[in-house]
Protein backbone atom coordinates (compact mmCIF):
# COMPACT_ATOMS: atom_id res chain seq x y z
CA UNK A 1 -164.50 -36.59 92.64
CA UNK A 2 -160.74 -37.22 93.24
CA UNK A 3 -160.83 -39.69 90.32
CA UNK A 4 -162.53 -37.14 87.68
CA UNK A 5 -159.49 -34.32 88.63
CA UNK A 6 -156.81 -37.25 88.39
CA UNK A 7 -158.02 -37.60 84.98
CA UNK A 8 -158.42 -34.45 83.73
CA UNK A 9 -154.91 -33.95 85.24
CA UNK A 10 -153.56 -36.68 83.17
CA UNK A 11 -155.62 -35.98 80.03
CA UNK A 12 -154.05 -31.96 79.57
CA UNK A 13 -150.64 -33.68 80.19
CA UNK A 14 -151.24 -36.74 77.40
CA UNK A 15 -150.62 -39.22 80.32
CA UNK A 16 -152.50 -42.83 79.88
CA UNK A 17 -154.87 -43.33 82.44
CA UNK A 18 -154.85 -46.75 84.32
CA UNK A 19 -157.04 -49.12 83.41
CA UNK A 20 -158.60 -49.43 86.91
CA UNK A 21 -159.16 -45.23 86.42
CA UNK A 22 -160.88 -46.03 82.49
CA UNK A 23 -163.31 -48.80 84.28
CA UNK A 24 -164.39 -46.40 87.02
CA UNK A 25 -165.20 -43.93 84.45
CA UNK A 26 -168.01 -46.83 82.97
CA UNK A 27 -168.69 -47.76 86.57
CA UNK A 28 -170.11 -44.62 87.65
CA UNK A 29 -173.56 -43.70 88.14
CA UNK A 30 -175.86 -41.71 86.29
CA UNK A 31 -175.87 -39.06 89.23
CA UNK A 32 -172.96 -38.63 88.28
CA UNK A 33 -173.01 -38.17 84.31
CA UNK A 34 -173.03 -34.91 83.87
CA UNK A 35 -169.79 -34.30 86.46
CA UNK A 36 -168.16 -37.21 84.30
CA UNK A 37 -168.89 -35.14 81.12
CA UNK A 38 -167.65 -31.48 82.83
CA UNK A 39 -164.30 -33.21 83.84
CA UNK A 40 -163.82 -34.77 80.12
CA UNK A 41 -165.07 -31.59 78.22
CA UNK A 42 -162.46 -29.79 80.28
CA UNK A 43 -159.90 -31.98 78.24
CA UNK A 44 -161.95 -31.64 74.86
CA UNK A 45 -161.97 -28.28 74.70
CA UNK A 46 -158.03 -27.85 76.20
CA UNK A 47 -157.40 -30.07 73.06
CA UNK A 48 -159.56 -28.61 70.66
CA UNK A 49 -161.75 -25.56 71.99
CA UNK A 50 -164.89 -25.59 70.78
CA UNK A 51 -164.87 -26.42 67.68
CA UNK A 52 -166.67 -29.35 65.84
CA UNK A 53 -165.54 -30.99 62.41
CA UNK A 54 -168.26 -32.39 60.21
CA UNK A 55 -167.83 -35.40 58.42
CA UNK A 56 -169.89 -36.95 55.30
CA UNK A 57 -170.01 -40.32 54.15
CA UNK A 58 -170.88 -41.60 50.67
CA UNK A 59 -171.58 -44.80 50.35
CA UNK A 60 -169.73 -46.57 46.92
CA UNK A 61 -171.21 -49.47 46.91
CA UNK A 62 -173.32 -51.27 49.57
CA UNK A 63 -174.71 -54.68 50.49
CA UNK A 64 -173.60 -58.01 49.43
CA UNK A 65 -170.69 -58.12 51.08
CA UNK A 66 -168.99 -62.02 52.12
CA UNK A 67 -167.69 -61.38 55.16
CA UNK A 68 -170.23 -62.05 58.17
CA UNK A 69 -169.83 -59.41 60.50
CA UNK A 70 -172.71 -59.87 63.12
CA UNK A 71 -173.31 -56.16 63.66
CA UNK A 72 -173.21 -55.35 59.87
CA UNK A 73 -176.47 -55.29 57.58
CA UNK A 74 -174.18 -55.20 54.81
CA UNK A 75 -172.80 -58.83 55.87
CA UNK A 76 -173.14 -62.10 54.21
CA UNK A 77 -176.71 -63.58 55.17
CA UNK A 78 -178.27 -60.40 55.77
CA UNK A 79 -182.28 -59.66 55.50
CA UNK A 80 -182.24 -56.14 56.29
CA UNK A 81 -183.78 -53.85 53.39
CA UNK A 82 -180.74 -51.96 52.73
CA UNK A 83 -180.03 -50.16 49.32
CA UNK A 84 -177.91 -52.52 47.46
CA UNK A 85 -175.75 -51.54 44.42
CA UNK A 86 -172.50 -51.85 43.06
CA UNK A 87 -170.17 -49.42 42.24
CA UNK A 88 -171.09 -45.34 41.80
CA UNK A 89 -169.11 -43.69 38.96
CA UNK A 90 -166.38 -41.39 39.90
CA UNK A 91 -169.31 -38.10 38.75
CA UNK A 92 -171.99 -39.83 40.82
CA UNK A 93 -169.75 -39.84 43.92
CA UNK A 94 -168.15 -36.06 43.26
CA UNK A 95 -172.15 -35.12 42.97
CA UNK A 96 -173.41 -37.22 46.35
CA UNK A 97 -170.12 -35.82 47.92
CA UNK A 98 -170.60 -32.21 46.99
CA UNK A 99 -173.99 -32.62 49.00
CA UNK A 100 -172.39 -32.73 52.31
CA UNK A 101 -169.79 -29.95 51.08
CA UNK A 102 -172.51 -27.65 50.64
CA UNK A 103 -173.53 -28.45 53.77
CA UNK A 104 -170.18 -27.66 55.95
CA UNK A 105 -168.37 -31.05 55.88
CA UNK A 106 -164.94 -30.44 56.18
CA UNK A 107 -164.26 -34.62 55.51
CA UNK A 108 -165.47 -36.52 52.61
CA UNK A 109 -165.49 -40.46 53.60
CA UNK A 110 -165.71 -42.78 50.62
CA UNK A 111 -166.74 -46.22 51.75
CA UNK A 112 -167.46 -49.50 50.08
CA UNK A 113 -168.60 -52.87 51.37
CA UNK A 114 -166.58 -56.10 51.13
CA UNK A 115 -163.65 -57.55 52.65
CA UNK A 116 -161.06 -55.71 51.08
CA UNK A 117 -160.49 -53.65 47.37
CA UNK A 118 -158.93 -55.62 44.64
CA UNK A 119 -156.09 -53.21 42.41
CA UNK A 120 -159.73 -52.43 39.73
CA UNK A 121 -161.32 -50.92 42.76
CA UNK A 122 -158.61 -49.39 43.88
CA UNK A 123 -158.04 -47.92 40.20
CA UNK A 124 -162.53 -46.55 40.66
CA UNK A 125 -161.70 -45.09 44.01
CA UNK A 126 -158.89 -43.32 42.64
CA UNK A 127 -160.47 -42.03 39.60
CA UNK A 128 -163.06 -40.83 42.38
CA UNK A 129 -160.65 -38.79 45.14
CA UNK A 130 -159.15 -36.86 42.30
CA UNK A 131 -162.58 -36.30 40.96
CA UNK A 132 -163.57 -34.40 44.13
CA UNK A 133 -160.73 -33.07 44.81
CA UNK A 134 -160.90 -31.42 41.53
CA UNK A 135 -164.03 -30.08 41.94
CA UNK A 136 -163.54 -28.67 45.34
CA UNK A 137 -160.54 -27.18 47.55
CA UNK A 138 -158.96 -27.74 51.05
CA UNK A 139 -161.37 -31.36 50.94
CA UNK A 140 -159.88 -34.38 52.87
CA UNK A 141 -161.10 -37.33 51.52
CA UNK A 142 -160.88 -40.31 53.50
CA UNK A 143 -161.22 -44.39 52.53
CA UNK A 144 -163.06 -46.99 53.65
CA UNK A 145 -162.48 -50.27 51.67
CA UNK A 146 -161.56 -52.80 53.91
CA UNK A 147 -158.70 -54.64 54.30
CA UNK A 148 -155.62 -53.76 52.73
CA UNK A 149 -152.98 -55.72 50.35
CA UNK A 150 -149.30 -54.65 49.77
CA UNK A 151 -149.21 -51.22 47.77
CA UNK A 152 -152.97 -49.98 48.09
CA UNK A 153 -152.36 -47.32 50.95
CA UNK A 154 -149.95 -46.35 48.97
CA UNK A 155 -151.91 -45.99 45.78
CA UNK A 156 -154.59 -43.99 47.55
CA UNK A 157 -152.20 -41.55 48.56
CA UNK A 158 -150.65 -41.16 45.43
CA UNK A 159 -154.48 -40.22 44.10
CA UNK A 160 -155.11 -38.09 46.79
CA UNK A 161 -156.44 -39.73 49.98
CA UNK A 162 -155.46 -38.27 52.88
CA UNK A 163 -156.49 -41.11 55.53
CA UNK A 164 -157.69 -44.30 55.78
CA UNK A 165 -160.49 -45.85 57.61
CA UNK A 166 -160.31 -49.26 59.52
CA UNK A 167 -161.82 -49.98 63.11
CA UNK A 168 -161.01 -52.55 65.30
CA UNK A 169 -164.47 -52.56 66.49
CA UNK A 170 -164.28 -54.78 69.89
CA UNK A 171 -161.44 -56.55 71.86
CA UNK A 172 -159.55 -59.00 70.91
CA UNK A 173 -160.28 -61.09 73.08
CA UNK A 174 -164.26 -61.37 71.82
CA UNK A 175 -163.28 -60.87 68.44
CA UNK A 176 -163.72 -63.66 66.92
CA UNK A 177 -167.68 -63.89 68.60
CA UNK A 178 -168.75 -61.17 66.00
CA UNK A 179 -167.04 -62.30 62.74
CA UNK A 180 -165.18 -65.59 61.60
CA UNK A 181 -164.00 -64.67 58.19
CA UNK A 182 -161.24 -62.42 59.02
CA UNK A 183 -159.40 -61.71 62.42
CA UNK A 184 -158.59 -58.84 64.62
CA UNK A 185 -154.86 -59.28 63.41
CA UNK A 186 -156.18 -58.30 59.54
CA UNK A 187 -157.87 -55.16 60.88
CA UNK A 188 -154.46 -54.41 62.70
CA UNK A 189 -152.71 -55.03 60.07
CA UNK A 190 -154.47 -52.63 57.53
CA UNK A 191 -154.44 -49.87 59.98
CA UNK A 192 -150.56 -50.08 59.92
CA UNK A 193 -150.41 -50.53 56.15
CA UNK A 194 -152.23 -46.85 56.25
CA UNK A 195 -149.55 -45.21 58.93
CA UNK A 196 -147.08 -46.84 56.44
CA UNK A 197 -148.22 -45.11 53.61
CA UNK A 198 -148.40 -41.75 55.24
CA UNK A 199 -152.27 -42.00 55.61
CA UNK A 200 -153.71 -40.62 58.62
CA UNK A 201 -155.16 -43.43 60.30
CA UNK A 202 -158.66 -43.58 61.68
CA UNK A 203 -160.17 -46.43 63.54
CA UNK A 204 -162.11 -46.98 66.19
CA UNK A 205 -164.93 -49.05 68.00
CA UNK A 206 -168.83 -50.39 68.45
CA UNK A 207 -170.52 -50.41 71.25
CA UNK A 208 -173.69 -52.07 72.38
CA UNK A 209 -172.85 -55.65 70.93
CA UNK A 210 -172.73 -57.28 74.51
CA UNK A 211 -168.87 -56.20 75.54
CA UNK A 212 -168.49 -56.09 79.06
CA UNK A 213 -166.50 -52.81 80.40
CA UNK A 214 -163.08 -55.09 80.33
CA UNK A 215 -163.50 -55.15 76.89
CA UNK A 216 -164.10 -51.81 76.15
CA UNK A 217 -161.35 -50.75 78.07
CA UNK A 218 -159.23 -53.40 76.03
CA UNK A 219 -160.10 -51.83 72.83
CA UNK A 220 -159.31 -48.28 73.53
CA UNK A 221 -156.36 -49.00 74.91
CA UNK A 222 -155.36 -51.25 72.05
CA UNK A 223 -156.47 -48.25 69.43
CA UNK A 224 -153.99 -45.51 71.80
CA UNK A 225 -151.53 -48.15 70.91
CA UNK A 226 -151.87 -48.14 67.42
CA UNK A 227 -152.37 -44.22 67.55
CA UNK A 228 -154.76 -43.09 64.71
CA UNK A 229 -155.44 -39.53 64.50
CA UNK A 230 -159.03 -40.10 64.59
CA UNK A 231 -161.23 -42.54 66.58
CA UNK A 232 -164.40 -42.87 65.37
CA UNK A 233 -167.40 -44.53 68.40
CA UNK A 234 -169.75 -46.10 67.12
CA UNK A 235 -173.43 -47.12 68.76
CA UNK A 236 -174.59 -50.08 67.49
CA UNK A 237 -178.15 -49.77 65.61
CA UNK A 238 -179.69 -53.59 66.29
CA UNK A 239 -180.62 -53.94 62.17
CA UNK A 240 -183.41 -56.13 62.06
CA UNK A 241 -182.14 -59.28 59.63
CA UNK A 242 -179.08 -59.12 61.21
CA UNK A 243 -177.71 -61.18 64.23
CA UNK A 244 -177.02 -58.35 66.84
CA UNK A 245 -181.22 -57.03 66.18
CA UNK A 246 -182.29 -57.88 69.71
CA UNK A 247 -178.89 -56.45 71.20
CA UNK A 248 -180.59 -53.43 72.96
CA UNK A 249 -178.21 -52.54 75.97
CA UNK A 250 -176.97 -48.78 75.84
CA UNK A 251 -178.78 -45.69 77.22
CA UNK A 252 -178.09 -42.21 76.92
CA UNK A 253 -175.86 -42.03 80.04
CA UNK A 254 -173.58 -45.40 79.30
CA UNK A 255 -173.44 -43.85 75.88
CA UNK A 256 -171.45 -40.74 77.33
CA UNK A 257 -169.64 -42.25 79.62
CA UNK A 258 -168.16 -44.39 76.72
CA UNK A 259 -167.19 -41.04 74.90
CA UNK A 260 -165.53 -39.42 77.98
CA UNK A 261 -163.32 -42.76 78.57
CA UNK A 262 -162.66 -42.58 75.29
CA UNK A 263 -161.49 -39.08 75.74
CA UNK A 264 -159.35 -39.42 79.13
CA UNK A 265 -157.38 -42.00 77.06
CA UNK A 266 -156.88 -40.71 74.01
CA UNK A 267 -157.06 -36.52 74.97
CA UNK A 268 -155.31 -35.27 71.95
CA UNK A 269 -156.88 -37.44 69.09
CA UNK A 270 -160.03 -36.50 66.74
CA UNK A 271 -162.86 -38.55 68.78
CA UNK A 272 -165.93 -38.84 66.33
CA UNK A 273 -169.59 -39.74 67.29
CA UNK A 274 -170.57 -41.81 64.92
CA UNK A 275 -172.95 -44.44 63.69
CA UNK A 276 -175.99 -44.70 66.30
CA UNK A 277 -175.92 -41.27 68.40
CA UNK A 278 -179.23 -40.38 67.13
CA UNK A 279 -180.98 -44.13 68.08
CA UNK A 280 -179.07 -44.08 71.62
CA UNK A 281 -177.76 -40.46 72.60
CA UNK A 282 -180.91 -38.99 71.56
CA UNK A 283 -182.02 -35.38 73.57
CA UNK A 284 -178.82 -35.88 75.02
CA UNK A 285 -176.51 -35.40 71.61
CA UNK A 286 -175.63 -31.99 72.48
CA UNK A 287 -174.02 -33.34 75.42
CA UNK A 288 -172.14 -35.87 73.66
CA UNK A 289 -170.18 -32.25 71.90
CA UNK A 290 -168.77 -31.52 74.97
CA UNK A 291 -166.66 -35.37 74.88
CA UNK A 292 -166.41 -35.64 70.72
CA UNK A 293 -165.31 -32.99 68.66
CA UNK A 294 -165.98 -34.66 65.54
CA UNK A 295 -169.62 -35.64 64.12
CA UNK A 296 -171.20 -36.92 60.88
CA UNK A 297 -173.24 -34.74 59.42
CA UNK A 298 -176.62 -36.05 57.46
CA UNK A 299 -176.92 -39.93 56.53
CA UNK A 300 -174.96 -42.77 57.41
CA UNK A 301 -174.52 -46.07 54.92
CA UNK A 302 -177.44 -47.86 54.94
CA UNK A 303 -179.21 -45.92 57.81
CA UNK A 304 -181.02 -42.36 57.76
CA UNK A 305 -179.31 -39.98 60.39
CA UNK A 306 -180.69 -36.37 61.86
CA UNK A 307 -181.53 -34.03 59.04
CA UNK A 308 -178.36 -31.88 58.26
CA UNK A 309 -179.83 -28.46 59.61
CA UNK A 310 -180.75 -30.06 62.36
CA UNK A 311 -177.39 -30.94 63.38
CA UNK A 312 -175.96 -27.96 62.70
CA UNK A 313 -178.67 -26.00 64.82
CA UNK A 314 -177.86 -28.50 67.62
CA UNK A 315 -174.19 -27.31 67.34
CA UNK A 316 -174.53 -23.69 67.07
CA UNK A 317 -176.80 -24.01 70.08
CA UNK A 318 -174.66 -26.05 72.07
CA UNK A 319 -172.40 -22.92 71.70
CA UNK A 320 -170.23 -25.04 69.51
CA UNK A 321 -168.89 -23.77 66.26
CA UNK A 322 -168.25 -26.33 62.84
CA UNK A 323 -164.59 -26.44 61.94
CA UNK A 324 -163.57 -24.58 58.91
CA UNK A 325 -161.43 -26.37 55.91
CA UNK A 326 -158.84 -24.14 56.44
CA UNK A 327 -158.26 -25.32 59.89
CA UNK A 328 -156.02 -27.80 61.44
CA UNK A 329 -158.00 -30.17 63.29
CA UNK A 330 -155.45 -31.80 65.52
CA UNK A 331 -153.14 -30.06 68.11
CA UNK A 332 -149.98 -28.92 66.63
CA UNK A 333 -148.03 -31.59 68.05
CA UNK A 334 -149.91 -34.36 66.22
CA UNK A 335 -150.75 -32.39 63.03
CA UNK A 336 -148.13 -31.92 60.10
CA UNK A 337 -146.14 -28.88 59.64
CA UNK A 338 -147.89 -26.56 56.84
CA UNK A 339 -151.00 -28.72 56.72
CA UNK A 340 -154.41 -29.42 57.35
CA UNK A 341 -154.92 -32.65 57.23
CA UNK A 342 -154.63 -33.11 60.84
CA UNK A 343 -152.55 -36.52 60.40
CA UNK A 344 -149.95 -37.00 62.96
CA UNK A 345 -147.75 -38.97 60.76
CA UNK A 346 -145.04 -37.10 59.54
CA UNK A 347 -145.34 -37.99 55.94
CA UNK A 348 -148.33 -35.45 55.96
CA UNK A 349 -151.78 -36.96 54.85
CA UNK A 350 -151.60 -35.73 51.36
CA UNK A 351 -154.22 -33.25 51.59
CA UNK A 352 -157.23 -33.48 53.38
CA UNK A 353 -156.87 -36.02 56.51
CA UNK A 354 -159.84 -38.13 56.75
CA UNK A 355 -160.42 -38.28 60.80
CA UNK A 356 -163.72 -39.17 59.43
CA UNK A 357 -164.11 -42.61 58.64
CA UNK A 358 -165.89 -43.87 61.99
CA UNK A 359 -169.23 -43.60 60.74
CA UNK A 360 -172.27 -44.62 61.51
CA UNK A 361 -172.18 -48.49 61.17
CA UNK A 362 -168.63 -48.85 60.31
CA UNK A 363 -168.43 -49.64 59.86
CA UNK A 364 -166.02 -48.02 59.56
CA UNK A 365 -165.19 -44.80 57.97
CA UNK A 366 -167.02 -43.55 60.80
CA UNK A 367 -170.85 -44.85 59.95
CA UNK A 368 -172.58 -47.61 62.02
CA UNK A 369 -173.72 -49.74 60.08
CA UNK A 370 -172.34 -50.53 57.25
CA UNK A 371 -169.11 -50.92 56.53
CA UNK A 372 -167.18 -49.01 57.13
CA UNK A 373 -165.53 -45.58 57.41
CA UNK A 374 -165.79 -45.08 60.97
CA UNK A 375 -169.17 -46.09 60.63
CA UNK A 376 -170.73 -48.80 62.92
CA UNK A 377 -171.71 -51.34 60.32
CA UNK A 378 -168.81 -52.15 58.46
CA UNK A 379 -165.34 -51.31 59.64
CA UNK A 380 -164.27 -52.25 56.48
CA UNK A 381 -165.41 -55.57 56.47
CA UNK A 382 -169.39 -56.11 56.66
CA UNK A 383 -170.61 -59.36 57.50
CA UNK A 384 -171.84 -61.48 60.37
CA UNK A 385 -171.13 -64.33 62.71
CA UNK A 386 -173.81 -67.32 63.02
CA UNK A 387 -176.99 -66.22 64.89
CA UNK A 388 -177.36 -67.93 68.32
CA UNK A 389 -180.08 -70.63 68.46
CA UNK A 390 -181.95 -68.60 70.76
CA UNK A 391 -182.23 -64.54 70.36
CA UNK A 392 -183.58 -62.86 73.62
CA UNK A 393 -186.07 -60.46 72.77
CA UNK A 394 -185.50 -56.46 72.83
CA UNK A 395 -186.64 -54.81 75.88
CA UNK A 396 -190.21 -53.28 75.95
CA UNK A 397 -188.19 -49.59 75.90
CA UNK A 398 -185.51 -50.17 72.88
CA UNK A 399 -186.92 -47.05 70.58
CA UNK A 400 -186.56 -49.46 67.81
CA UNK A 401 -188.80 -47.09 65.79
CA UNK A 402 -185.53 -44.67 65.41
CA UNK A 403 -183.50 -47.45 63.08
CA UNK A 404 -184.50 -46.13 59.37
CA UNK A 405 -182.84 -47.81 56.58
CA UNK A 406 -181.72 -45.19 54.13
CA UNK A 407 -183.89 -44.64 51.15
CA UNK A 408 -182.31 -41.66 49.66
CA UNK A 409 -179.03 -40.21 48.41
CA UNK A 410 -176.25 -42.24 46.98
CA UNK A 411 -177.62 -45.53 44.87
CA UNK A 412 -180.99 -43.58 44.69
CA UNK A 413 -182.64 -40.56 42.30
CA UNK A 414 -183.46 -38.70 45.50
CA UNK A 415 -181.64 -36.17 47.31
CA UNK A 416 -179.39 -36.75 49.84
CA UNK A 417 -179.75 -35.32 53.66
CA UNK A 418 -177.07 -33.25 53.78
C-alpha cells in the first residue's frame, strides 16, 4: 500500500505523520493486519532492532483510592475484589522487586494508588528506590504516584528515580466522561513537572473505553507533543464492579493496529504493551513484538498477567531477544550521553530510566488497571466516573474468563509471578 511505505518513510526519518495517514492506519481491514504490522516493525526494529525491555511493577499500595476513574478498580466506589492494603515497607518492596529482577526486568515500576503523594509518601517511596537500588545494580526504577505538587519530581530524583509515570489515558476532548475529580490539564501538568526535574517521562494511553479513532489519534498526538521517552498502551480489562465492565470493544487486530499507529507517530520512543495484551492480544502477542519493544513481564496491579517464563519463551521464539541492563534503550539521539537510562532529557534520568510505567491498568506506570505506572487502571489517579443508568451487556464472545484479579505477590504471603 502507498500509505504503509509513506509511513514507514516518515517513521525512519522522525517525520509526524498526518492525522488523515494515523486514522487510515485504524481504518484498515483485518486483510490487511499483518501488512500494517510488516510496514511498522520495519520502523521498530530501524529504531530499536530486536530487542525487547522487560518491565516489573510492584504495587505499593492498592485500592481505596478517591478519585473515580471509570476504568480503574482501584477508584472510589469500586466492588471489584482487588487486594487492598496500604503502604509496603521499603524491605517488602526491595523483596517483591527483586522477583522480577531475577526474572530479566531491566525496569522496576513502583506504583501506588491515590490522587497524588503527600511529602510522607514521598519520604516511603524514597526510602524504597534507594533500597533497591542498593541491593541491585544498573536498575531503573520508575514512579507511579499520581499527581505531582511543587518539589516531588525533584525529590524522587534526588533518591534515585530515574522516570516518572503519568498517562494521559484518552483525549481531551472525552476526558472529563471517564473521571470528574481531576482534569486532563493535572495529568499534563505532572508529566511536565517530571521533564522538569530531569525525570524521564513516561505516559501514555487506554484503549477500549468507547474512544472513537478521532480520539485516539488526539491522544497520541497530544503525548508526541509532550514527548516522553516511553509510551506505555494500555488495553482496557472491563473489571467487573467497575463502570467500564461491559465495555468489550477491541479484538486482536484493532489491538495492533493501535500499536503500529502508535509507532508511525512516535518511531523513536520506548512503546510498551501494557495492561490488557493478554485479555485482548491473546495468540496474537507475539505479533504485538514486532510494533512494541517494551513489555511487562509477570503481574500487573490488581490483575494476574502471563506467567513470567511464558513470556519470555514467547520472546525468544518470536526471535526477539530481552534487553540487557547494561543497554541503552533509546536511540542515541534521545538517550543521555554516558547513560542508560534511556531518558531523552538532557539532565540524564539519574540512573535507571523508568520507560516502564505504562502498565497494565495504569494505570499508569505501565499496568492496566490500577493505577498507575503505565498500567491501564490507574494512570496515577484510580477512580471512576458515575455509572450510566443503563449498562449494555458484554457481547456473547468477550473472553471475560481471562480478567483474574491478582491474588499473589505484593500485599500477599505468596510468591509473586515473576
Amino acid at each position: 500500500m502507498d500509505l504503509l511505505n509513506t509511513l514507514v518513510d516518515k517513521g525512519l526519518r522522525r517525520e509526524l505523520p498526518t492525522r488523515d495517514e494515523a486514522l487510515a492506519v485504524l481504518a484498515t481491514s483485518d486483510d490487511d493486519v499483518l501488512d500494517v504490522v510488516a510496514a511498522a516493525g520495519k520502523v521498530r526494529r530501524h529504531w530499536f532492532g530486536r530487542r525487547v525491555k522487560l518491565n516489573y511493577l510492584v504495587n505499593l499500595k492498592s485500592g481505596l483510592c478517591p478519585e473515580d476513574c471509570s476504568y480503574c478498580s482501584q477508584r472510589l466506589g469500586s466492588t471489584a475484589g482487588i487486594l487492598k492494603y496500604s503502604w509496603l515497607k521499603p524491605d517488602e518492596a526491595s523483596k517483591a522487586a527483586a522477583a522480577g529482577l531475577a526474572g530479566g526486568a531491566k525496569r522496576v515500576c513502583l506504583v501506588a494508588s491515590g490522587r497524588g503523594p503527600t511529602d510522607r509518601d514521598v519520604d516511603r517511596v524514597s526510602d524504597t528506590i534507594k533500597a533497591i537500588k542498593e541491593q541491585n545494580e544498573n536498575v531503573e526504577v520508575c514512579a507511579c504516584l499520581g499527581l505531582l505538587s511543587d518539589g516531588q519530581a525533584e525529590r524522587l530524583r534526588e533518591a534515585g528515580a530515574d522516570a516518572y509515570n503519568h498517562n494521559l489515558n484518552t483525549s481531551e476532548g472525552t476526558y472529563g466522561e471517564i473521571t470528574t475529580t481531576h482534569t486532563y490539564a493535572d495529568r499534563v501538568d505532572t508529566v511536565q513537572k517530571a521533564h522538569a526535574a530531569g525525570l524521564s517521562a513516561c505516559s501514555g494511553l487506554i484503549a477500549g473505553m468507547g474512544e472513537s479513532d478521532e480520539d485516539l489519534v488526539d491522544v497520541v498526538y497530544a503525548l508526541r507533543e509532550l514527548d516522553p521517552d516511553s509510551v506505555p498502551v494500555n488495553f482496557l480489562i472491563p473489571f467487573e464492579g467497575t463502570p467500564l465492565a461491559k465495555e468489550w470493544n477491541l479484538t486482536p487486530q484493532r489491538c495492533l493496529r493501535i500499536l503500529a499507529m502508535v509507532r508511525f507517530v512516535c518511531p523513536d520512543v520506548e512503546v510498551r504493551i501494557a495492561g490488557g495484551r493478554e485479555v485482548h492480544l491473546r495468540t496474537l502477542q507475539p505479533l504485538a513484538l514486532h510494533l512494541a519493544n517494551s513489555i511487562f513481564l509477570g503481574d500487573y496491579l490488581t490483575s494476574e498477567g502471563q506467567a513470567g517464563k511464558a513470556d519470555l519463551e514467547m520472546i525468544a521464539d518470536a526471535g526477539f531477544e530481552v534487553e540487557n541492563a547494561g543497554e541503552v534503550t533509546l536511540p542515541e539521539h534521545r538517550a543521555p550521553s554516558g547513560g542508560g537510562c534511556g531518558s531523552h532529557a538532557e539532565s540524564g534520568c539519574g540512573s535507571d530510566a523508568e520507560a516502564g510505567c505504562g502498565s497494565h491498568g495504569a494505570a499508569g506506570c505501565g499496568s492496566h488497571a490500577e493505577a498507575g505506572c503505565g498500567s491501564q487502571e490507574g494512570g496515577g489517579a484510580c477512580g471512576s466516573v458515575p455509572a450510566p443508568a443503563t449498562v449494555a451487556e458484554a457481547p456473547a464472545d468477550a473472553r471475560t474468563d481471562l480478567v483474574s484479579v491478582r491474588r499473589r505477590g505484593a500485599g500477599t504471603d505468596l510468591a509473586p509471578n515473576a
